[in-house]
Protein backbone atom coordinates (compact mmCIF):
# COMPACT_ATOMS: atom_id res chain seq x y z
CA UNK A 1 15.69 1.46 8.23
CA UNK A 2 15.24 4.05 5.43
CA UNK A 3 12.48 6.32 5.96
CA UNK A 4 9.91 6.60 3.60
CA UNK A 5 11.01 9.98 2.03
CA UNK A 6 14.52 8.74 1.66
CA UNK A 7 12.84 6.03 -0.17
CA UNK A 8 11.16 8.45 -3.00
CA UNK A 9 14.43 10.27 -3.47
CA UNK A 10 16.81 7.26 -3.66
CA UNK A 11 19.34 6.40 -6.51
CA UNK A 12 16.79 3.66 -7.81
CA UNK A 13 13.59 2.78 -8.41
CA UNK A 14 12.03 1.37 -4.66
CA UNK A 15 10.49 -1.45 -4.51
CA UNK A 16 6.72 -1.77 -3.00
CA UNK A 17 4.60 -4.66 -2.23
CA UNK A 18 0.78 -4.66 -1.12
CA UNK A 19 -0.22 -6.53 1.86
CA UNK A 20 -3.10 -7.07 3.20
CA UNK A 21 -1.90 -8.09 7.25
CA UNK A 22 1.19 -8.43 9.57
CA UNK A 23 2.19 -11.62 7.92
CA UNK A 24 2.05 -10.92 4.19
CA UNK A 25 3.99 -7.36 5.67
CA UNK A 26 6.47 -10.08 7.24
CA UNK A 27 6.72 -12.15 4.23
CA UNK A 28 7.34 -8.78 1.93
CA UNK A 29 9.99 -7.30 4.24
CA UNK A 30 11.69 -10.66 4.78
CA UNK A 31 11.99 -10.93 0.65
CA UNK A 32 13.73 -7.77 0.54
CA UNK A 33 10.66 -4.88 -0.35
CA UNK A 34 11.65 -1.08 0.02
CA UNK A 35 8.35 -0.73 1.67
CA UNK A 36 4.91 -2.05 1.92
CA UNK A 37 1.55 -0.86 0.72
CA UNK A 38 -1.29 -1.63 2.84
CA UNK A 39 -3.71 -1.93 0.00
CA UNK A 40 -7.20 -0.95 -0.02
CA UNK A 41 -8.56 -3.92 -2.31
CA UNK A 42 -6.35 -6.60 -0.75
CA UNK A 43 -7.53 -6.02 2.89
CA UNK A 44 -11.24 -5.65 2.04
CA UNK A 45 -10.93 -8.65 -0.46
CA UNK A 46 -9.11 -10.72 2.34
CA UNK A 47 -12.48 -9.97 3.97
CA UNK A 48 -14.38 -10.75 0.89
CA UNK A 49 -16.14 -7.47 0.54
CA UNK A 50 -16.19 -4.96 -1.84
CA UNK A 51 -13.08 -2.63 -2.53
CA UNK A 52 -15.66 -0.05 -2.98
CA UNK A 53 -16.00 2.11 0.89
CA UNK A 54 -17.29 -0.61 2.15
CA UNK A 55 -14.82 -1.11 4.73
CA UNK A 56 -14.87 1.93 7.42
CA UNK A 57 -12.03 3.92 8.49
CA UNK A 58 -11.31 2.29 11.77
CA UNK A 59 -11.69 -0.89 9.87
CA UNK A 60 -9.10 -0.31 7.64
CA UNK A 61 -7.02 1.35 10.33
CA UNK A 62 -6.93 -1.88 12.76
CA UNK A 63 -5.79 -4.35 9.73
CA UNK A 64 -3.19 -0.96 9.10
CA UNK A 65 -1.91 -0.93 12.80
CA UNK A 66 -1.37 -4.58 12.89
CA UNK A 67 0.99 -4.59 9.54
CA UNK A 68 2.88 -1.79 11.42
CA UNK A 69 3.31 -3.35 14.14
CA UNK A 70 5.13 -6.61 12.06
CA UNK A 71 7.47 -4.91 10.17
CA UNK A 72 10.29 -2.47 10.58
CA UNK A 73 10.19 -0.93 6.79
CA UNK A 74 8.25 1.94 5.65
CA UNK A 75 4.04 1.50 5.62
CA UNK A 76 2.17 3.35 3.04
CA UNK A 77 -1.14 3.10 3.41
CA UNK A 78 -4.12 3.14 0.59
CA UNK A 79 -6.59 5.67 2.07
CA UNK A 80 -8.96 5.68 -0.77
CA UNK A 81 -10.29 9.33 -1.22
CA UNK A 82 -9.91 9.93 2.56
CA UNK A 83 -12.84 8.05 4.17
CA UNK A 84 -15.24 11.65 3.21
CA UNK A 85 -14.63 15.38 2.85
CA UNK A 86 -12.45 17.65 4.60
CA UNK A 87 -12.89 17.02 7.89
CA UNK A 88 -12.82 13.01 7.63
CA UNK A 89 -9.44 13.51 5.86
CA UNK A 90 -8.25 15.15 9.14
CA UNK A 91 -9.48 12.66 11.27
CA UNK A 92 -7.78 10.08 9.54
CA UNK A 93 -4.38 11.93 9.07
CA UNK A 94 -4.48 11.93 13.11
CA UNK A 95 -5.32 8.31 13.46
CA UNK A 96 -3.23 7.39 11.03
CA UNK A 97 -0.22 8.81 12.21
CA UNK A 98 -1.12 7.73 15.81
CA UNK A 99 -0.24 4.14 14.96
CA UNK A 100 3.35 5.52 13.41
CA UNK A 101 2.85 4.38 9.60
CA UNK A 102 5.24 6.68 7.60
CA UNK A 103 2.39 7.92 4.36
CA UNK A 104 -0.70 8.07 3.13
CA UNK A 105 -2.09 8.18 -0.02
CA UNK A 106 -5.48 9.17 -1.33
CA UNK A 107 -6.77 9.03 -4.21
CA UNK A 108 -9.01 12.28 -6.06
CA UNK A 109 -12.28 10.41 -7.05
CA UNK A 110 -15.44 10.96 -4.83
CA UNK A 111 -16.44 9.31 -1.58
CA UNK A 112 -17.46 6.24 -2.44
CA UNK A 113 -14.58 5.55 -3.94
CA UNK A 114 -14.71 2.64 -6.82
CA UNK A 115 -11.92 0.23 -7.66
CA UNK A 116 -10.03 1.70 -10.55
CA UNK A 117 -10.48 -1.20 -12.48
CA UNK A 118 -14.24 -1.07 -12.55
CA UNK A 119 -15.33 -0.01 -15.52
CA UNK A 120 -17.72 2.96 -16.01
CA UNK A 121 -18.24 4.05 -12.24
CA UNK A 122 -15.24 6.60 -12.12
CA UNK A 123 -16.13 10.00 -10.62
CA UNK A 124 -13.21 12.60 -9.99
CA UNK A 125 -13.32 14.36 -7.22
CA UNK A 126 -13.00 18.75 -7.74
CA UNK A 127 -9.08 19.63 -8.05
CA UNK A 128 -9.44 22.53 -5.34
CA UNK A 129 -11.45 20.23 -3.26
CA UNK A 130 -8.87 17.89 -3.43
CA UNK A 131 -5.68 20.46 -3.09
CA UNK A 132 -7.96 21.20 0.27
CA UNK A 133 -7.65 17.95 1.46
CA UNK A 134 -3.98 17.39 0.48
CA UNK A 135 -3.49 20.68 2.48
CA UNK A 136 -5.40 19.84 5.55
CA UNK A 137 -2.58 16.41 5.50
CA UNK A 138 -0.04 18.47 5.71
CA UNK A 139 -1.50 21.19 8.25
CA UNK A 140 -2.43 18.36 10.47
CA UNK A 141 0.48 15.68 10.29
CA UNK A 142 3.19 16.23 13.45
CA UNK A 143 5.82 14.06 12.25
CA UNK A 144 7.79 16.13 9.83
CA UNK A 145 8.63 12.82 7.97
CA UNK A 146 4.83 11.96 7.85
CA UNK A 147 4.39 11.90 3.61
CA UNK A 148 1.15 12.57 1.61
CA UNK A 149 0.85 10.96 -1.79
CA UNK A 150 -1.46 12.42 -3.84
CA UNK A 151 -2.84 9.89 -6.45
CA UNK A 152 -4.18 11.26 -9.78
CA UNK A 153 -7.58 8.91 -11.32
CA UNK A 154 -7.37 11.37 -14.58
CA UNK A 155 -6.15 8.36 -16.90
CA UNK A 156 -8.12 5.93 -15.37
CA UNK A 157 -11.90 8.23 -15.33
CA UNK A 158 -10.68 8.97 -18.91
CA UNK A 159 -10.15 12.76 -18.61
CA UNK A 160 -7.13 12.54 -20.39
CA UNK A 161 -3.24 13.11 -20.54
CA UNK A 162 -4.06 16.99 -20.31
CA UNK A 163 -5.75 17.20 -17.27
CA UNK A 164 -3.71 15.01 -15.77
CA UNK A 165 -0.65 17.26 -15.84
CA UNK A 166 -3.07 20.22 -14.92
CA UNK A 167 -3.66 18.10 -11.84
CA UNK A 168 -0.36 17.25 -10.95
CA UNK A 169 1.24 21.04 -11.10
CA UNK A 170 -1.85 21.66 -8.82
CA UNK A 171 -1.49 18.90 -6.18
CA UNK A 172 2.37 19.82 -5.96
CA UNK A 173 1.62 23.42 -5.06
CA UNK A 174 -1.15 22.34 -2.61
CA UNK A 175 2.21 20.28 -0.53
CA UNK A 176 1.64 16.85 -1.92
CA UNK A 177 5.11 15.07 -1.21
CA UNK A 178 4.96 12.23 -4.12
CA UNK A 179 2.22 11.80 -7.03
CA UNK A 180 1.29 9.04 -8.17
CA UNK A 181 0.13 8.58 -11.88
CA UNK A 182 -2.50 5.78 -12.11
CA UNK A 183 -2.99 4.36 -15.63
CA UNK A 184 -5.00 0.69 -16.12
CA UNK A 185 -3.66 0.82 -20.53
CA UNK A 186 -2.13 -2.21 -21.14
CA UNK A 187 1.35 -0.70 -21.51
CA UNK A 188 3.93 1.86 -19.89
CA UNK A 189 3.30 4.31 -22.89
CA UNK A 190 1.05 6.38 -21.19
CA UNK A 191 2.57 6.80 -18.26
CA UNK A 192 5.95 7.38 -19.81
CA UNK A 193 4.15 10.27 -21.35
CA UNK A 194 2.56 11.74 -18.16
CA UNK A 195 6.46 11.51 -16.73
CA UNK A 196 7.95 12.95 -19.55
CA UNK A 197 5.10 15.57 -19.53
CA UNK A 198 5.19 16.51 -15.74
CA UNK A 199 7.80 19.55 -15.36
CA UNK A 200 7.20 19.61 -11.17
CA UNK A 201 9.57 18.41 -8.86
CA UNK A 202 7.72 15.67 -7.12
CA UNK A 203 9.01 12.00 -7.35
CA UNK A 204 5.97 9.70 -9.03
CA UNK A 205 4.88 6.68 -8.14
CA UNK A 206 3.48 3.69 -10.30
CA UNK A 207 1.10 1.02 -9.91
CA UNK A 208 1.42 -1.57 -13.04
CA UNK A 209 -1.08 -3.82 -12.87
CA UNK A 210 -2.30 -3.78 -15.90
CA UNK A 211 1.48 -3.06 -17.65
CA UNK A 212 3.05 -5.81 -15.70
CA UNK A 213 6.51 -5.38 -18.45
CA UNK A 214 8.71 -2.28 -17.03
CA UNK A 215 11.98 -1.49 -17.10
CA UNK A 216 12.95 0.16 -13.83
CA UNK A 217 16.20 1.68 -15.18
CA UNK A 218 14.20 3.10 -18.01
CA UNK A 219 11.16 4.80 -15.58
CA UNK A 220 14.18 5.77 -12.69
CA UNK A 221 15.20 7.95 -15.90
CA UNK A 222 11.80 9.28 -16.41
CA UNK A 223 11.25 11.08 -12.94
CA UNK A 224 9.52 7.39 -11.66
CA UNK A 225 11.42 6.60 -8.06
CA UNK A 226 8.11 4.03 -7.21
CA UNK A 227 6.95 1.32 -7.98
CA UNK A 228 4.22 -0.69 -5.74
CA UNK A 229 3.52 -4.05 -7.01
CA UNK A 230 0.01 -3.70 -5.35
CA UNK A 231 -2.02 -6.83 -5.42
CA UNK A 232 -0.29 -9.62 -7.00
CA UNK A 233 0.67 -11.42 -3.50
CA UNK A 234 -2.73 -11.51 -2.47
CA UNK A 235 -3.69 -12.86 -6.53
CA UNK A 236 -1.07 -15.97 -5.71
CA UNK A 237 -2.62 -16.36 -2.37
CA UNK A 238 -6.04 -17.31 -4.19
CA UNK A 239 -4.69 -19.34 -6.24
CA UNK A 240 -2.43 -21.14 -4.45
CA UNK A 241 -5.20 -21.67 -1.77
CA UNK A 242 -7.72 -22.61 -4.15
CA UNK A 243 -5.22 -25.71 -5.59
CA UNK A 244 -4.65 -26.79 -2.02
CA UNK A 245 -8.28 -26.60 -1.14
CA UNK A 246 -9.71 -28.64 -3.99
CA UNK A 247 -6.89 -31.21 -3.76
CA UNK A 248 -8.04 -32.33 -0.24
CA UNK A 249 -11.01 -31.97 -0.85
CA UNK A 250 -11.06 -34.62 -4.21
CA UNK A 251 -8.30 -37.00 -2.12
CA UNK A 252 -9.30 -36.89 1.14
CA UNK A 253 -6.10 -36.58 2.68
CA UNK A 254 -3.31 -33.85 2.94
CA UNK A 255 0.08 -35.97 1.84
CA UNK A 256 -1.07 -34.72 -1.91
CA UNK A 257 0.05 -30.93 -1.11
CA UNK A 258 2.29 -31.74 2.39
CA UNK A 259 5.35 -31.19 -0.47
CA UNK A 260 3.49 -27.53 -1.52
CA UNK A 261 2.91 -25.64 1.47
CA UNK A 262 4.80 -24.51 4.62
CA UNK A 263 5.82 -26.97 7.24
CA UNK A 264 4.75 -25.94 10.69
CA UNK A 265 8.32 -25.03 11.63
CA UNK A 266 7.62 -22.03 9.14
CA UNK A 267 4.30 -20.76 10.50
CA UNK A 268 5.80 -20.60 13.94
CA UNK A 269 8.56 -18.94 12.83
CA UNK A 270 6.87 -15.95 11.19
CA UNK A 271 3.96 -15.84 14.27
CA UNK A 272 7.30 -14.96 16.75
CA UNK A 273 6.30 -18.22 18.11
CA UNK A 274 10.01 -19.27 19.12
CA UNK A 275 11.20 -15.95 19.93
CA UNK A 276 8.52 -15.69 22.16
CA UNK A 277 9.69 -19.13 23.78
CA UNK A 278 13.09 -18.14 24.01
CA UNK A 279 12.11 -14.69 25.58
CA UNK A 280 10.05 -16.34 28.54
CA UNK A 281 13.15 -18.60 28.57
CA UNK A 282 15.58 -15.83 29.31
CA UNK A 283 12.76 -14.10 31.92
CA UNK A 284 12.34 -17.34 33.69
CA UNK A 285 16.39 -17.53 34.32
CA UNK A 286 16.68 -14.72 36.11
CA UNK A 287 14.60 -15.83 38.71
CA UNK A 288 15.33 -17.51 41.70
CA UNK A 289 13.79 -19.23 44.17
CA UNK A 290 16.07 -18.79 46.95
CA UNK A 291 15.32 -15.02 46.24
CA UNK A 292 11.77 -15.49 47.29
């Protein structure tokens, strides 16, 4: 298994997907992901609640040590803005790193944070308040390999392409080990001109939601060695849910979507169910009763 640094200095662009639990983590690794994000707005929508704080820390960190635990790739985890000020980002660097994931990222908007895609509630947080946090990360972590990923709201609050860069030369010297450049335009243009801009050394990261049409080859080119496809597998999950549910519900009977959705075979598969089987199986063999 790469480790997550190796990752952001590879010869191409990694590959991310957001999950929201150990078997969309499954499901990402088994399709062939770099890595997995364990997305803020995907766990706190799976439990239909605002992706606003609402969620706690140790909320967050159980649905976080559970994806861990079901895949053998790289976790990096959406921290928001780190769950409060200085001392709350320590706390969660500790826990965090307790359960093994391999980075964190946070985000420099205010505690409570606000979905970036929320119009007109974006407050940034200070720069040196949050160079102070990315520091305290790196003071804290024990696991040399342990990566902070500092994510910069300046596009998205709308303090512009400027301040953005100011930001980024500042969050490198604080230790941040990756940036990521958040934009929610409707192309790549502006973040091709934040990467062109930036001068640092630190690999950037991507999130294109809203700019769905990249060309990896292109960004790799442009300093971009990211990319984290961050909510669209819980967006088919809806959907595809929401077709199955309202077909049973107008027929009465499942043979109208038996054809669309996973045979039971598959579910037991992914839940361990057979290796568990074959594992009390093996257990079960060595014993003897003549031995006893």
């Amino acid at each position: 298994m790469k480790k997550f640094k190796e990752l952001l200095n590879g010869n191409k662009v990694a590959k991310v997907m957001g999950v929201h639990n150990g078997l969309t983590a499954k499901l990402a690794e088994e399709a062939g992901y770099d890595a997995v994000w364990a997305s803020g707005l995907e766990i706190s929508a799976s439990q239909a609640v605002p992706d606003a704080n609402i969620l706690t820390m140790s909320e967050n960190l159980q649905v976080v040590e559970n994806i861990r635990e079901s895949t053998k790739i790289p976790v990096l985890c959406d921290c928001d803005s780190g769950y409060g000020g200085l001392n709350n980002t320590v706390r969660m660097v500790e826990k965090y790193e307790s359960v093994g994931v391999d980075a964190i990222c946070i985000e420099d908007k205010l505690f409570p944070k606000m979905n970036s895609f929320i119009e007109n509630n974006q407050v940034l947080a200070d720069r040196i308040d949050f160079c102070e946090k990315i520091r305290s990360i790196k003071i804290t972590q024990e696991n040399p390999d342990f990566c902070a990923v500092a994510r910069i709201e300046s596009l998205i609050a709308g303090e512009g392409m400027e301040k953005a860069l100011e930001r980024a030369e500042l969050y490198e010297k604080a230790g941040a080990d990756a940036l990521l450049i958040h934009s929610k335009a409707t192309d790549a243009k502006e973040i091709k001109e934040f990467a062109k801009g930036y001068i640092g050394k630190l690999p950037l990261i991507i999130v294109p939601t809203t700019y769905p049409d990249i060309d990896l080859n292109e960004l790799y080119k442009l300093g971009i060695r990211m990319v984290i496809f961050a909510n669209q597998g819980l967006r088919s999950a809806v959907n595809s849910i929401k077709a199955t549910f309202d077909k049973i519900i107008e027929f009465e009977k499942t043979t109208v979507v038996e054809d669309e959705i996973a045979p039971m075979s598959e579910i037991f598969r992914l839940q361990g169910m057979y290796d568990m089987l074959e594992n009390e199986r093996k257990i079960k063999n060595t014993i003897s009763k003549e031995d006893f």
